[in-house]
PDB file of N, CA and C in Angstrom:
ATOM      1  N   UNK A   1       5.390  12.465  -3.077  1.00  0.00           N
ATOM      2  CA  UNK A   1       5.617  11.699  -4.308  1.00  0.00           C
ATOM      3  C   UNK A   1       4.301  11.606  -5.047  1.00  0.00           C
ATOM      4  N   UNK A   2       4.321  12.247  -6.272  1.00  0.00           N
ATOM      5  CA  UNK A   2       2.823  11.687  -7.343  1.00  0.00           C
ATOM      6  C   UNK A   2       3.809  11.193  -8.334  1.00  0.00           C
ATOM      7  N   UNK A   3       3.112   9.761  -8.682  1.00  0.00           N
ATOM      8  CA  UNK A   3       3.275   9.350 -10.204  1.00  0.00           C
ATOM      9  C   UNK A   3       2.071   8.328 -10.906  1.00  0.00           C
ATOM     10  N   UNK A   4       2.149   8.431 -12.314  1.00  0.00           N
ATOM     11  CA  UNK A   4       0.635   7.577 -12.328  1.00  0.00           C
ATOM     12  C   UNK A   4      -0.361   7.440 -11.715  1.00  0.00           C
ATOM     13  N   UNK A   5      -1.132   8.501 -11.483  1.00  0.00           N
ATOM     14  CA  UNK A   5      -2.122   8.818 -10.617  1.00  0.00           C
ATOM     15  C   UNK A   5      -2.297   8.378  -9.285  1.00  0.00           C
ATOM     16  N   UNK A   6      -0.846   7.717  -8.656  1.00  0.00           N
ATOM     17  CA  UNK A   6      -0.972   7.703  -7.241  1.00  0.00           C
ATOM     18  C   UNK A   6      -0.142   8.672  -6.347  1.00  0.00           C
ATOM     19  N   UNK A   7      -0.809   9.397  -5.386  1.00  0.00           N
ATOM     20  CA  UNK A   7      -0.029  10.112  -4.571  1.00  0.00           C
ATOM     21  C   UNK A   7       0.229   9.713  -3.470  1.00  0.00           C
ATOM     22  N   UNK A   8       1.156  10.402  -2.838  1.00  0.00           N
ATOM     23  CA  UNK A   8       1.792   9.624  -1.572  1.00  0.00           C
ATOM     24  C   UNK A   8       1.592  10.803  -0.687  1.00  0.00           C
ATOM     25  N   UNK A   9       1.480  11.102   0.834  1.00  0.00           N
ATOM     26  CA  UNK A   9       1.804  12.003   1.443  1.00  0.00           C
ATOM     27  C   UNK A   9       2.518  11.463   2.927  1.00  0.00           C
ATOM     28  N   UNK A  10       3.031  12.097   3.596  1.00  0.00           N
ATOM     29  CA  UNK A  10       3.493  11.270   5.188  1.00  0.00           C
ATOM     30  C   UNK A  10       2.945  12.760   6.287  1.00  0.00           C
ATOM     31  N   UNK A  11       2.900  11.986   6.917  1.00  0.00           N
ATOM     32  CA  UNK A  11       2.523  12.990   8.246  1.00  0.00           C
ATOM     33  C   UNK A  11       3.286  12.247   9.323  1.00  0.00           C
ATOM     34  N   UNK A  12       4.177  12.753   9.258  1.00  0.00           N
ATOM     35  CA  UNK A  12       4.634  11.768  10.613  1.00  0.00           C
ATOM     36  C   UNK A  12       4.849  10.504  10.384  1.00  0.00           C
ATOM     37  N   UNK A  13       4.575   9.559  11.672  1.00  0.00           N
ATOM     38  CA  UNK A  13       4.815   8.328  11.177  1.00  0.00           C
ATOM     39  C   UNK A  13       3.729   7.356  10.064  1.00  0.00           C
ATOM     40  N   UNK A  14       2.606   8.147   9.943  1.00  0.00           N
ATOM     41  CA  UNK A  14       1.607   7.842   8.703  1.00  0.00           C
ATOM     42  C   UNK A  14       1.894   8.101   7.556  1.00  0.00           C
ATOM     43  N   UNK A  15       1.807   6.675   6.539  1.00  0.00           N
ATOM     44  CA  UNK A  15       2.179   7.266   5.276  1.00  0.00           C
ATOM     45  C   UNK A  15       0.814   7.262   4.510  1.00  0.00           C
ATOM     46  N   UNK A  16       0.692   8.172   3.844  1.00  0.00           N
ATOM     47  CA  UNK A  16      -1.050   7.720   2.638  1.00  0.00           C
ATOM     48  C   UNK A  16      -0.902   8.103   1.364  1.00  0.00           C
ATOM     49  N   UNK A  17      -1.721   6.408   0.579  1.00  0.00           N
ATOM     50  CA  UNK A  17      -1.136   6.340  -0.599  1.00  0.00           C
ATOM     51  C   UNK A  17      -2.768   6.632  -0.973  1.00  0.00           C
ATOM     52  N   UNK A  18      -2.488   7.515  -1.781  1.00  0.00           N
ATOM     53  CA  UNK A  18      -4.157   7.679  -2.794  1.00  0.00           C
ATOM     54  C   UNK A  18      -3.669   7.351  -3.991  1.00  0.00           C
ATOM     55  N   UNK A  19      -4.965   6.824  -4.958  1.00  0.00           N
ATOM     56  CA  UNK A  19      -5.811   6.493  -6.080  1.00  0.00           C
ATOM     57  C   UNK A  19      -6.097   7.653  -6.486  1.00  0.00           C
ATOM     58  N   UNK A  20      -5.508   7.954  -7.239  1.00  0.00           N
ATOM     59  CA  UNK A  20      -6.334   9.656  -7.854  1.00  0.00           C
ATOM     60  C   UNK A  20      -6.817   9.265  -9.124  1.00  0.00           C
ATOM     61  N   UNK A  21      -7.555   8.285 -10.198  1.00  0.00           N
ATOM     62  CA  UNK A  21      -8.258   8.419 -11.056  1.00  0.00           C
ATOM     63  C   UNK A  21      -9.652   8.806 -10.775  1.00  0.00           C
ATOM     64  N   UNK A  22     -10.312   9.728 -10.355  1.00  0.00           N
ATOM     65  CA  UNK A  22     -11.785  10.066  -9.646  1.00  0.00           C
ATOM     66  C   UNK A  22     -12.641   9.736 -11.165  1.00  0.00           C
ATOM     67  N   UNK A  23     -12.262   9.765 -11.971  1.00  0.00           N
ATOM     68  CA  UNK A  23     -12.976   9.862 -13.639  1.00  0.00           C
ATOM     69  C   UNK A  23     -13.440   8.509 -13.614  1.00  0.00           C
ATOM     70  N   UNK A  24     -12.716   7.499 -13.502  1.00  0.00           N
ATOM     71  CA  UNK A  24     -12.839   6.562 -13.695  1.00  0.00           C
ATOM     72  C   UNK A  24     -13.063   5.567 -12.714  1.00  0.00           C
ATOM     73  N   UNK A  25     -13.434   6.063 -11.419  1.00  0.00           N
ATOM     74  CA  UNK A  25     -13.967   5.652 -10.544  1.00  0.00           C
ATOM     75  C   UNK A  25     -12.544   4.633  -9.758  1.00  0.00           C
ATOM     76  N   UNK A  26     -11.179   5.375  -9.743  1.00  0.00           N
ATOM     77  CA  UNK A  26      -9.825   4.806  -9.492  1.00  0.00           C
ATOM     78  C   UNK A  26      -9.737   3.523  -9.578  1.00  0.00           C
ATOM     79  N   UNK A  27     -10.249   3.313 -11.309  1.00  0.00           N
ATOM     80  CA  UNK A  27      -9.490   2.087 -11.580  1.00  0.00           C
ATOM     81  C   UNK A  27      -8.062   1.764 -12.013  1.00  0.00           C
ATOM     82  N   UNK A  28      -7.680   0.643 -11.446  1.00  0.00           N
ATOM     83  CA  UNK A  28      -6.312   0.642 -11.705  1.00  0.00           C
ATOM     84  C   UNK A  28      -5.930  -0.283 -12.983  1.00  0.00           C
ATOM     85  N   UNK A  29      -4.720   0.261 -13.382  1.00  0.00           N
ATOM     86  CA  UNK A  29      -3.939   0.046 -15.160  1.00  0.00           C
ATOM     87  C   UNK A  29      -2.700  -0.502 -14.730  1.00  0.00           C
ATOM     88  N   UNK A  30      -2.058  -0.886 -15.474  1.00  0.00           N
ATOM     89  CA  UNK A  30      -0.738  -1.379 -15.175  1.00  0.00           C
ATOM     90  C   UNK A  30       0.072  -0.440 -14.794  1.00  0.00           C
ATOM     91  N   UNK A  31       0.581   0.914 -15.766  1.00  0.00           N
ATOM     92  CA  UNK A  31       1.254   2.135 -14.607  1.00  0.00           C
ATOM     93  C   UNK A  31       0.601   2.080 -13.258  1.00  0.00           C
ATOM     94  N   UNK A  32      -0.626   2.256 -13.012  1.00  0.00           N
ATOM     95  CA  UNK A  32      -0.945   2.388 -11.423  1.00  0.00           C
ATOM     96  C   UNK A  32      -0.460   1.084 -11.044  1.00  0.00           C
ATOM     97  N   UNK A  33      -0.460   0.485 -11.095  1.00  0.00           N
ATOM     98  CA  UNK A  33       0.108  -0.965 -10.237  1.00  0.00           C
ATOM     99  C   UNK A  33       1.247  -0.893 -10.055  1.00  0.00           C
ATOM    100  N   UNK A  34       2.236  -0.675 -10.917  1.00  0.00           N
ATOM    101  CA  UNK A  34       3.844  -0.837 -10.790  1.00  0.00           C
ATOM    102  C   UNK A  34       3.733   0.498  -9.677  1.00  0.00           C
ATOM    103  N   UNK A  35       3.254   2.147  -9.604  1.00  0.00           N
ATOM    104  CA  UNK A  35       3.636   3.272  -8.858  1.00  0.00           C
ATOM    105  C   UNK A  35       2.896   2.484  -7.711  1.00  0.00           C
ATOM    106  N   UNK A  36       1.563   1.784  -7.533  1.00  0.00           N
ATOM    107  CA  UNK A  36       1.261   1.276  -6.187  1.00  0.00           C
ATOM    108  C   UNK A  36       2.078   0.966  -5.419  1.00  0.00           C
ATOM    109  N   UNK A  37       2.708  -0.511  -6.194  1.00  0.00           N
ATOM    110  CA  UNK A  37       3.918  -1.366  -5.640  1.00  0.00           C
ATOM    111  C   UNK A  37       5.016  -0.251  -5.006  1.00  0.00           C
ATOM    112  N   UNK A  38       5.447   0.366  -5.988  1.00  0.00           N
ATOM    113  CA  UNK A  38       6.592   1.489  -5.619  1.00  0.00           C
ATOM    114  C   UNK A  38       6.337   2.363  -4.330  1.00  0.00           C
ATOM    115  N   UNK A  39       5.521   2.676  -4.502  1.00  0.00           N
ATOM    116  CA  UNK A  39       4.653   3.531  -3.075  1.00  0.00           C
ATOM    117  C   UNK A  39       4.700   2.523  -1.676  1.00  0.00           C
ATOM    118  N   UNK A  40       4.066   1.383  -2.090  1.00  0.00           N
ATOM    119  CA  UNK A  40       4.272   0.371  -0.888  1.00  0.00           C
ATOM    120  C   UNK A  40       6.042  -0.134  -0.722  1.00  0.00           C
ATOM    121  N   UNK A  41       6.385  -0.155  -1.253  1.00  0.00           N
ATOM    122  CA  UNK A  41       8.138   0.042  -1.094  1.00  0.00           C
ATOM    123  C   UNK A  41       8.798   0.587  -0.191  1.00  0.00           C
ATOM    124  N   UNK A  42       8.444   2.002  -1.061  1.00  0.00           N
ATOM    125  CA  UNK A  42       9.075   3.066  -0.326  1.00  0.00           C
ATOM    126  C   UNK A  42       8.482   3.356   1.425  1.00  0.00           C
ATOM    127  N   UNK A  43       7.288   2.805   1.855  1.00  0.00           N
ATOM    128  CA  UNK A  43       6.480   2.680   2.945  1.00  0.00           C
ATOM    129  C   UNK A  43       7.315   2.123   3.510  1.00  0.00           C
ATOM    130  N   UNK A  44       7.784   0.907   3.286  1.00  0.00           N
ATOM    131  CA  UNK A  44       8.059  -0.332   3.851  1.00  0.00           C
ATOM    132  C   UNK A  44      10.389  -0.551   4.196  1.00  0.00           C
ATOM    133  N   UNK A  45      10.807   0.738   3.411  1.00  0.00           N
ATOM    134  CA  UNK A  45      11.741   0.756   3.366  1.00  0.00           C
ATOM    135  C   UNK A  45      12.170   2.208   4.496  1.00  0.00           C
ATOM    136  N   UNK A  46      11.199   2.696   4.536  1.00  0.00           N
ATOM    137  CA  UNK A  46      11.645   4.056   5.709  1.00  0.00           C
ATOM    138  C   UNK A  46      10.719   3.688   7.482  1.00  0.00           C
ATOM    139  N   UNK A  47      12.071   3.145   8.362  1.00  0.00           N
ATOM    140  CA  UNK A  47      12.044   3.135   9.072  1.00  0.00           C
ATOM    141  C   UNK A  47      11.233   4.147  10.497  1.00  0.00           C
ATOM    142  N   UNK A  48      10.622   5.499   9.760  1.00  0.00           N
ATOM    143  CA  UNK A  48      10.593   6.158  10.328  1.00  0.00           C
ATOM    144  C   UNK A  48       8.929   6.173  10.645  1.00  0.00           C
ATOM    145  N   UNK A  49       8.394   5.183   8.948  1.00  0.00           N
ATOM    146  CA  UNK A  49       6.786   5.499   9.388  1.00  0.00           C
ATOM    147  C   UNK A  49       6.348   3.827   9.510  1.00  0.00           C
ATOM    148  N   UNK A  50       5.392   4.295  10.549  1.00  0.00           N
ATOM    149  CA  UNK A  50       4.163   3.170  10.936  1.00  0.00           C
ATOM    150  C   UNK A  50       3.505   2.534  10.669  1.00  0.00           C
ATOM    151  N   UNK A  51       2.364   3.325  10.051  1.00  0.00           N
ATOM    152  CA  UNK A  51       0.962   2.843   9.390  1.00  0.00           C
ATOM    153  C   UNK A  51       0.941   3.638   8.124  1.00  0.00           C
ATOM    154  N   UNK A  52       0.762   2.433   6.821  1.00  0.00           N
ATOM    155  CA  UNK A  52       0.404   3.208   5.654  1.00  0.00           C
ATOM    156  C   UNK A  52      -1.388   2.952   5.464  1.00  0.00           C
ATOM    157  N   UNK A  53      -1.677   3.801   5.021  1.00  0.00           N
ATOM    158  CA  UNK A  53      -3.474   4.060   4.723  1.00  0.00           C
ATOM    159  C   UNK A  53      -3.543   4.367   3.144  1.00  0.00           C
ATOM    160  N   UNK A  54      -4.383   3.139   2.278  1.00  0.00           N
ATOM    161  CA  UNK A  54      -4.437   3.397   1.260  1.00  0.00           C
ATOM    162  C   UNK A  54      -5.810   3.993   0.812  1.00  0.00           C
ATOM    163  N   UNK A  55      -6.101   4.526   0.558  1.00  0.00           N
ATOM    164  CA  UNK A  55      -7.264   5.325  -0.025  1.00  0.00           C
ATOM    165  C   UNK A  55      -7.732   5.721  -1.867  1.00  0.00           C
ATOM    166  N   UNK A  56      -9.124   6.525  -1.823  1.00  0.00           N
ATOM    167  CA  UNK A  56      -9.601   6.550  -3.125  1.00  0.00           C
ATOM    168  C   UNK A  56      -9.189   7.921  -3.118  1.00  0.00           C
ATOM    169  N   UNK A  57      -9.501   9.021  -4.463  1.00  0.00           N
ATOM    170  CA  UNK A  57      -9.851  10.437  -4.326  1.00  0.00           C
ATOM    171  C   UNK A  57     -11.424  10.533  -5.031  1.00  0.00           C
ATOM    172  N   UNK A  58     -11.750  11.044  -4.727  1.00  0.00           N
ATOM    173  CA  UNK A  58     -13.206  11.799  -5.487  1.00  0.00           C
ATOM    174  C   UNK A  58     -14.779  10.665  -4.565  1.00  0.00           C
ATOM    175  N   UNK A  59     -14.331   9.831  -3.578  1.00  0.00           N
ATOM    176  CA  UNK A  59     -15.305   9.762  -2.616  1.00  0.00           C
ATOM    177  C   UNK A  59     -15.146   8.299  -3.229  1.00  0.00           C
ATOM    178  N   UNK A  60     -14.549   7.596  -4.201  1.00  0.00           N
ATOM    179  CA  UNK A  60     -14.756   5.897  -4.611  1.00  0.00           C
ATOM    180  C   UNK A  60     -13.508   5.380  -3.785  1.00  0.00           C
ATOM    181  N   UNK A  61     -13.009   4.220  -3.180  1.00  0.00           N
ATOM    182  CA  UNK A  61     -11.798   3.488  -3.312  1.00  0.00           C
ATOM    183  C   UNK A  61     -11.357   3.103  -4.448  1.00  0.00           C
ATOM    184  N   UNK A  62     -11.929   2.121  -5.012  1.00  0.00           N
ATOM    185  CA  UNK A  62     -11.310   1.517  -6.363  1.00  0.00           C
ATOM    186  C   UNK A  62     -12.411   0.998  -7.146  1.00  0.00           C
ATOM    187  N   UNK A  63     -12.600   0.864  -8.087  1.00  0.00           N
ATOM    188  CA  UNK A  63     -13.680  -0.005  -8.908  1.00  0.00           C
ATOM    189  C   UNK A  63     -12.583  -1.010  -9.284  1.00  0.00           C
ATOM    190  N   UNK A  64     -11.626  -1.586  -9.147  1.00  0.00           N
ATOM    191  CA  UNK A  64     -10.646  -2.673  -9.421  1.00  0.00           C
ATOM    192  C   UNK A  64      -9.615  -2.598 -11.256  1.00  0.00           C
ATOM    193  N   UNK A  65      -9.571  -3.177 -11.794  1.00  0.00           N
ATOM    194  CA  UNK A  65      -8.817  -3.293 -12.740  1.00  0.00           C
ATOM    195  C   UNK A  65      -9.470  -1.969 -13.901  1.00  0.00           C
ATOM    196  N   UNK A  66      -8.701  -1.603 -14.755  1.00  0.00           N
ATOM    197  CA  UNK A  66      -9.595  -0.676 -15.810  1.00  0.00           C
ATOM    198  C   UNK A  66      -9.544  -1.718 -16.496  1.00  0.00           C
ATOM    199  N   UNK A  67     -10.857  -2.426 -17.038  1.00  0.00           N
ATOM    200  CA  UNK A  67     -10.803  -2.651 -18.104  1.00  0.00           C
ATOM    201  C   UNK A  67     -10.650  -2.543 -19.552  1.00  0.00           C
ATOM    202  N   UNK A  68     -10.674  -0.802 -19.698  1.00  0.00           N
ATOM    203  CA  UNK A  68     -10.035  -0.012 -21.059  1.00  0.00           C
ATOM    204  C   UNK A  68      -8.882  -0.680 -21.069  1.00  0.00           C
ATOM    205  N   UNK A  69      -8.193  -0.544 -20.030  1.00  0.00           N
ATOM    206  CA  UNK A  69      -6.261  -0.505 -20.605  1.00  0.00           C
ATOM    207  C   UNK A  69      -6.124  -2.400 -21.020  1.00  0.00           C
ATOM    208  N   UNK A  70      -7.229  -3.558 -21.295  1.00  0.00           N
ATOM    209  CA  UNK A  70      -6.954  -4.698 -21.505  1.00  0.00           C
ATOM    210  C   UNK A  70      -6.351  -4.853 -22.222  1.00  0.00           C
ATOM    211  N   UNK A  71      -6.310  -3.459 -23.557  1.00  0.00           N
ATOM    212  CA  UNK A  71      -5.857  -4.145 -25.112  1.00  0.00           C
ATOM    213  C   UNK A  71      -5.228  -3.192 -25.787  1.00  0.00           C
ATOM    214  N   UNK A  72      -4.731  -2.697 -24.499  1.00  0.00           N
ATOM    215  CA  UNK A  72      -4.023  -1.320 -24.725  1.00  0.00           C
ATOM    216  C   UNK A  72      -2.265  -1.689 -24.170  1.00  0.00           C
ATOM    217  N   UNK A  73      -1.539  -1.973 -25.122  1.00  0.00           N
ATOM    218  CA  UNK A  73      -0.164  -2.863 -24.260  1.00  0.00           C
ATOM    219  C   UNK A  73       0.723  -1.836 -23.227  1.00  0.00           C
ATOM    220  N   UNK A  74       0.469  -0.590 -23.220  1.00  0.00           N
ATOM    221  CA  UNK A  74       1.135   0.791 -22.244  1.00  0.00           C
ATOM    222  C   UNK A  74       0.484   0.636 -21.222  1.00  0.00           C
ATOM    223  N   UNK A  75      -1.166  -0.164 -21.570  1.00  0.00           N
ATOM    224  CA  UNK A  75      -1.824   0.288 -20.041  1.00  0.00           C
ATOM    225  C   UNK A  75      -2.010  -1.150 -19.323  1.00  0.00           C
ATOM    226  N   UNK A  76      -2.010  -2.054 -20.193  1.00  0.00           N
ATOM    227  CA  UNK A  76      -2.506  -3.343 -19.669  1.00  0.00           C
ATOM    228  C   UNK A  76      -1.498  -4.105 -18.241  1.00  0.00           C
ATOM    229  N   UNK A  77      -1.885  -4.833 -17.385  1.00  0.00           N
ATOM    230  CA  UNK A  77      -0.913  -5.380 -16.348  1.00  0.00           C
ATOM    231  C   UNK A  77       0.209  -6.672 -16.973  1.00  0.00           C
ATOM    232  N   UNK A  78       1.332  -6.453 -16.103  1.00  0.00           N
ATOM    233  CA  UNK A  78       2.076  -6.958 -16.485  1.00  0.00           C
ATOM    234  C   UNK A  78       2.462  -8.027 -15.730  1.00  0.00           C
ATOM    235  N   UNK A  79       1.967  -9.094 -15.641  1.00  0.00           N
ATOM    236  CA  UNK A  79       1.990 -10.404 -14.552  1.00  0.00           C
ATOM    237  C   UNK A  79       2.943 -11.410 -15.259  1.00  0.00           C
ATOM    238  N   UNK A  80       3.449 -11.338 -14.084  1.00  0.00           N
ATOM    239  CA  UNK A  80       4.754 -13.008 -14.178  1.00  0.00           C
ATOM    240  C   UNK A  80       4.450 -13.578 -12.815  1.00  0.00           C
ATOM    241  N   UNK A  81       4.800 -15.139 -13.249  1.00  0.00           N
ATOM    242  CA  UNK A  81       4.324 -16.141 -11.960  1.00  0.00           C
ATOM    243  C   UNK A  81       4.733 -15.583 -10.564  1.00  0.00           C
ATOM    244  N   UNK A  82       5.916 -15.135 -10.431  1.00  0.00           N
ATOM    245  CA  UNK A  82       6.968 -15.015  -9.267  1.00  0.00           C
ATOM    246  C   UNK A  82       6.846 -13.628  -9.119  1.00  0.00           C
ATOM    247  N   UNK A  83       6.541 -12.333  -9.443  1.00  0.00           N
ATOM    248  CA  UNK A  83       6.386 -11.052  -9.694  1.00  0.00           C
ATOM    249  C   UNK A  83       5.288 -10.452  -8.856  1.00  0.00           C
ATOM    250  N   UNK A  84       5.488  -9.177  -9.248  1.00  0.00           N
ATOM    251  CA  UNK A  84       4.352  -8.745  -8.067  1.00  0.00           C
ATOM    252  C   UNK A  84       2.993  -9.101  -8.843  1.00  0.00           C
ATOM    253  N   UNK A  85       1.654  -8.745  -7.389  1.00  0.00           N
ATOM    254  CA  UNK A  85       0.638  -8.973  -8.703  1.00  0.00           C
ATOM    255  C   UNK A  85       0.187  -8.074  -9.639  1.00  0.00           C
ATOM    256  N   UNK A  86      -1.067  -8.949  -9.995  1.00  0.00           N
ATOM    257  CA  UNK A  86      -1.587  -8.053 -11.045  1.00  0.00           C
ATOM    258  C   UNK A  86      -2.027  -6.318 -10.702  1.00  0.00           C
ATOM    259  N   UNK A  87      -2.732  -6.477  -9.465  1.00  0.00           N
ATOM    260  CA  UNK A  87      -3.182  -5.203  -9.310  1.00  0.00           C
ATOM    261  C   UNK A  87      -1.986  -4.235  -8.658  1.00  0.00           C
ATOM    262  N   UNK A  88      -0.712  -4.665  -8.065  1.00  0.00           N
ATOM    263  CA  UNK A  88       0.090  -4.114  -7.305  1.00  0.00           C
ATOM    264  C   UNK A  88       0.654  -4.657  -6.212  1.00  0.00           C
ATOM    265  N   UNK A  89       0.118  -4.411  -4.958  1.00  0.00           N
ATOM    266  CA  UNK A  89       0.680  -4.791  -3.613  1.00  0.00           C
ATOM    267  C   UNK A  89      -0.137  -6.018  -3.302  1.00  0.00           C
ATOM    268  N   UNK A  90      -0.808  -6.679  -4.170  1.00  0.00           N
ATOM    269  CA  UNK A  90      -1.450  -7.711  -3.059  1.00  0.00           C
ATOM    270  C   UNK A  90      -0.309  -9.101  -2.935  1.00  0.00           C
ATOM    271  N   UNK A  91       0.685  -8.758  -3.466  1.00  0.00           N
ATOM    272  CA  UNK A  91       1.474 -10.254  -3.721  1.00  0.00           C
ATOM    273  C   UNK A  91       2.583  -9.284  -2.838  1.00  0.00           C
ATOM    274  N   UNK A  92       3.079  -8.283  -2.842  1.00  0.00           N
ATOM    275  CA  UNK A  92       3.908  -7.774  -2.190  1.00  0.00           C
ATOM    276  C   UNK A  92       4.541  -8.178  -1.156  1.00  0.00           C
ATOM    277  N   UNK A  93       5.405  -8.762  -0.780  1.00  0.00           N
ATOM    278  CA  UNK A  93       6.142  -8.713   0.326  1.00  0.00           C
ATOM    279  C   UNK A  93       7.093  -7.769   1.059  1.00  0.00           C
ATOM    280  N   UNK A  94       6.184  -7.440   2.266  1.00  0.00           N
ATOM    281  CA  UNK A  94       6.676  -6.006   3.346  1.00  0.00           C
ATOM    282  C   UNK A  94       6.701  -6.620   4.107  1.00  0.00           C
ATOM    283  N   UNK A  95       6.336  -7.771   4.509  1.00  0.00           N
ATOM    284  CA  UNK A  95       6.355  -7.912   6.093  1.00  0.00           C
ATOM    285  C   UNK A  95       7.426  -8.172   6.999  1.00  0.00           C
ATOM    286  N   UNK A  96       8.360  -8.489   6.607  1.00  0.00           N
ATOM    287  CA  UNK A  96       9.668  -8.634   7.177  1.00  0.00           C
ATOM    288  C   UNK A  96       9.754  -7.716   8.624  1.00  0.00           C
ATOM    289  N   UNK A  97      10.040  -6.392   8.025  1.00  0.00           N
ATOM    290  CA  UNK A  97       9.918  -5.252   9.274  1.00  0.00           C
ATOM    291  C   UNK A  97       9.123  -4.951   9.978  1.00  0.00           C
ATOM    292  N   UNK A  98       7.486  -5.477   9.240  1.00  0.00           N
ATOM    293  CA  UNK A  98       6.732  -4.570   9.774  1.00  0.00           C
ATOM    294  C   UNK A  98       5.955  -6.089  10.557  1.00  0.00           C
ATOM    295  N   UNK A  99       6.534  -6.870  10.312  1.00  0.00           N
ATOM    296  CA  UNK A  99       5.782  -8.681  11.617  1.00  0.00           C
ATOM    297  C   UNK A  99       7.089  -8.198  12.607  1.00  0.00           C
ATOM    298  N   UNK A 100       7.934  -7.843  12.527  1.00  0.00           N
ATOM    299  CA  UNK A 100       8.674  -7.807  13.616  1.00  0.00           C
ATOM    300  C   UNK A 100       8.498  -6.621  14.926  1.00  0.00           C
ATOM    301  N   UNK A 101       8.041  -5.655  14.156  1.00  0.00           N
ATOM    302  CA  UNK A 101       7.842  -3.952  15.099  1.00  0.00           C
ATOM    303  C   UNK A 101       6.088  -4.759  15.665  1.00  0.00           C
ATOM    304  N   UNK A 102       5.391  -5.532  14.815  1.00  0.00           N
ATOM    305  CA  UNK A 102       4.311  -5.731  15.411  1.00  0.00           C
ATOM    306  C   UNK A 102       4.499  -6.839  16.329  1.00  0.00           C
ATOM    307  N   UNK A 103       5.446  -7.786  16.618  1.00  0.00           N
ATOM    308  CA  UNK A 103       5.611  -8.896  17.468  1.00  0.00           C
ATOM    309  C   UNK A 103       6.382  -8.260  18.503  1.00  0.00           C
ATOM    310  N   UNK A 104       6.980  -6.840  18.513  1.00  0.00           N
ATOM    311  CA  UNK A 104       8.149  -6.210  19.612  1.00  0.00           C
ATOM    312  C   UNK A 104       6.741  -5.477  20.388  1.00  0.00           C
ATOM    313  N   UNK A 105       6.184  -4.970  19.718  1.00  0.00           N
ATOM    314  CA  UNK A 105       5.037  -4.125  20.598  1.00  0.00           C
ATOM    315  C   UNK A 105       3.895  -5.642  21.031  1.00  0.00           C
ATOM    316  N   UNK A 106       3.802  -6.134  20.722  1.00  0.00           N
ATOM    317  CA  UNK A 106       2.947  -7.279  21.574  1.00  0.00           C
ATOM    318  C   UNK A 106       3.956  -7.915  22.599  1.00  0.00           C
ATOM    319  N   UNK A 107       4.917  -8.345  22.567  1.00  0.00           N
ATOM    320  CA  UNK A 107       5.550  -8.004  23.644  1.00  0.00           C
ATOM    321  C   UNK A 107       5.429  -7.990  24.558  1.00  0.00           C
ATOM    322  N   UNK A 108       5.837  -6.346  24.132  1.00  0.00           N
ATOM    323  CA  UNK A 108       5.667  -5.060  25.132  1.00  0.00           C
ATOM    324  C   UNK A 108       4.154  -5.524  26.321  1.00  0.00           C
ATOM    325  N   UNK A 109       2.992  -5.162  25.024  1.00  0.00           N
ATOM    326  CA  UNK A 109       1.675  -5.729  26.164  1.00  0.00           C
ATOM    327  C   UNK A 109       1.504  -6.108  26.747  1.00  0.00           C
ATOM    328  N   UNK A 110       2.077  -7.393  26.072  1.00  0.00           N
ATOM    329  CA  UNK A 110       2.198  -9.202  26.799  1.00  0.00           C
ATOM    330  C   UNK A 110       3.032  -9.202  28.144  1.00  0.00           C
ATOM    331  N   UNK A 111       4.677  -8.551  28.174  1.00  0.00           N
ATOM    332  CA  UNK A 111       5.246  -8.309  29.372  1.00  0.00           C
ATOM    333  C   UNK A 111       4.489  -7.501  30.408  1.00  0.00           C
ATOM    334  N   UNK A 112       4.438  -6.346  29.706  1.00  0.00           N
ATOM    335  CA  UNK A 112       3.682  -5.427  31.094  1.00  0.00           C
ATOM    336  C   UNK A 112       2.469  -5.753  31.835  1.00  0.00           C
ATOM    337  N   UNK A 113       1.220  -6.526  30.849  1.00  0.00           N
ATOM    338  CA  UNK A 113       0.314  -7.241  31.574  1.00  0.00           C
ATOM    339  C   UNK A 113       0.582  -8.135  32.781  1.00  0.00           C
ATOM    340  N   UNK A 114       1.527  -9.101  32.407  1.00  0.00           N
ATOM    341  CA  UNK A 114       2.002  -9.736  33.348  1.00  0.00           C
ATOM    342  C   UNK A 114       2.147  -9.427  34.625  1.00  0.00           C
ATOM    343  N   UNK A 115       2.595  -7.875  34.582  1.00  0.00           N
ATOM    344  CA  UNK A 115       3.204  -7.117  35.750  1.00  0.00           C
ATOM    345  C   UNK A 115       2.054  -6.385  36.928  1.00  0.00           C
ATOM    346  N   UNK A 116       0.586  -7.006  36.287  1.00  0.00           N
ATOM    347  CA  UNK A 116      -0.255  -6.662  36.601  1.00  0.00           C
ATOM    348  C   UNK A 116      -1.170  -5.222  35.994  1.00  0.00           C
ATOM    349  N   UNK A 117      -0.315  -4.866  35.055  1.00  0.00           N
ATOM    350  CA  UNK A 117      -1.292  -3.119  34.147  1.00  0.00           C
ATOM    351  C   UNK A 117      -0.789  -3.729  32.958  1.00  0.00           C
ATOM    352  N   UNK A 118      -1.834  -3.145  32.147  1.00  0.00           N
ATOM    353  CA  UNK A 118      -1.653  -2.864  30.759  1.00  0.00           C
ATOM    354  C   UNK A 118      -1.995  -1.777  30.290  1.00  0.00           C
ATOM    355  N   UNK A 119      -0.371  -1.988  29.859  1.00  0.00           N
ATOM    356  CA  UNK A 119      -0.512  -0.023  29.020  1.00  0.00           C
ATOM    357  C   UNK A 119      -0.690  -0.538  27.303  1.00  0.00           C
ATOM    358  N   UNK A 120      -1.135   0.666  26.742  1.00  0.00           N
ATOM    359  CA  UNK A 120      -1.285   0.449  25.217  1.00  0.00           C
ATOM    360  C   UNK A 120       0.116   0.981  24.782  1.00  0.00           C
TER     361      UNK A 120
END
């Protein structure tokens, strides 16, 4: 999946979401925020992968918001109280599935220790 300069790839049960503005040192605009969110979605809705890894392209992570797109109404963020946030996934709610696969594998630890070994 690429849209708005974020790409997605999976390997297996890894999903990785890149930042591809390298120009601009992957700052993010309101399109990148809504495809972030979407990207973390779609992570969070396929049962099949694990760990998502978000990353930069061109050697930066993020320099944070673009400030170009402030006064630009196509690029600027689009925040409501109850909504996702401003930058994307930080207001996001995924955890549903993914506190539960992490409380089934602790568990797991937690039982087998008991038993005297711990396996990972």
């Amino acid at each position: 999946m690429e849209t708005n300069n974020v790409r997605t790839d999976r390997d297996g049960p890894l999903f990785i979401v890149t930042i591809d503005r390298p120009e601009v040192r992957n700052a993010i605009d309101g399109p990148m925020a809504i495809a972030l969110t979407q990207a973390f979605r779609a992570f969070d809705a396929d049962s099949g992968l694990a760990v998502a890894v978000l990353t930069g392209a061109g050697g930066t992570f993020c320099a944070g918001f673009d400030l170009t797109a402030l006064f630009d109404e196509k690029r600027n963020l689009q925040v409501t109280e109850n909504g996702d946030a401003p930058l994307g996934v930080s207001r996001c709610s995924l955890a549903s599935r993914l506190l539960q696969r992490w409380k089934d594998m602790l568990w797991q630890v937690v039982s087998k220790s008991r038993c005297g070994a711990t396996y990972a």
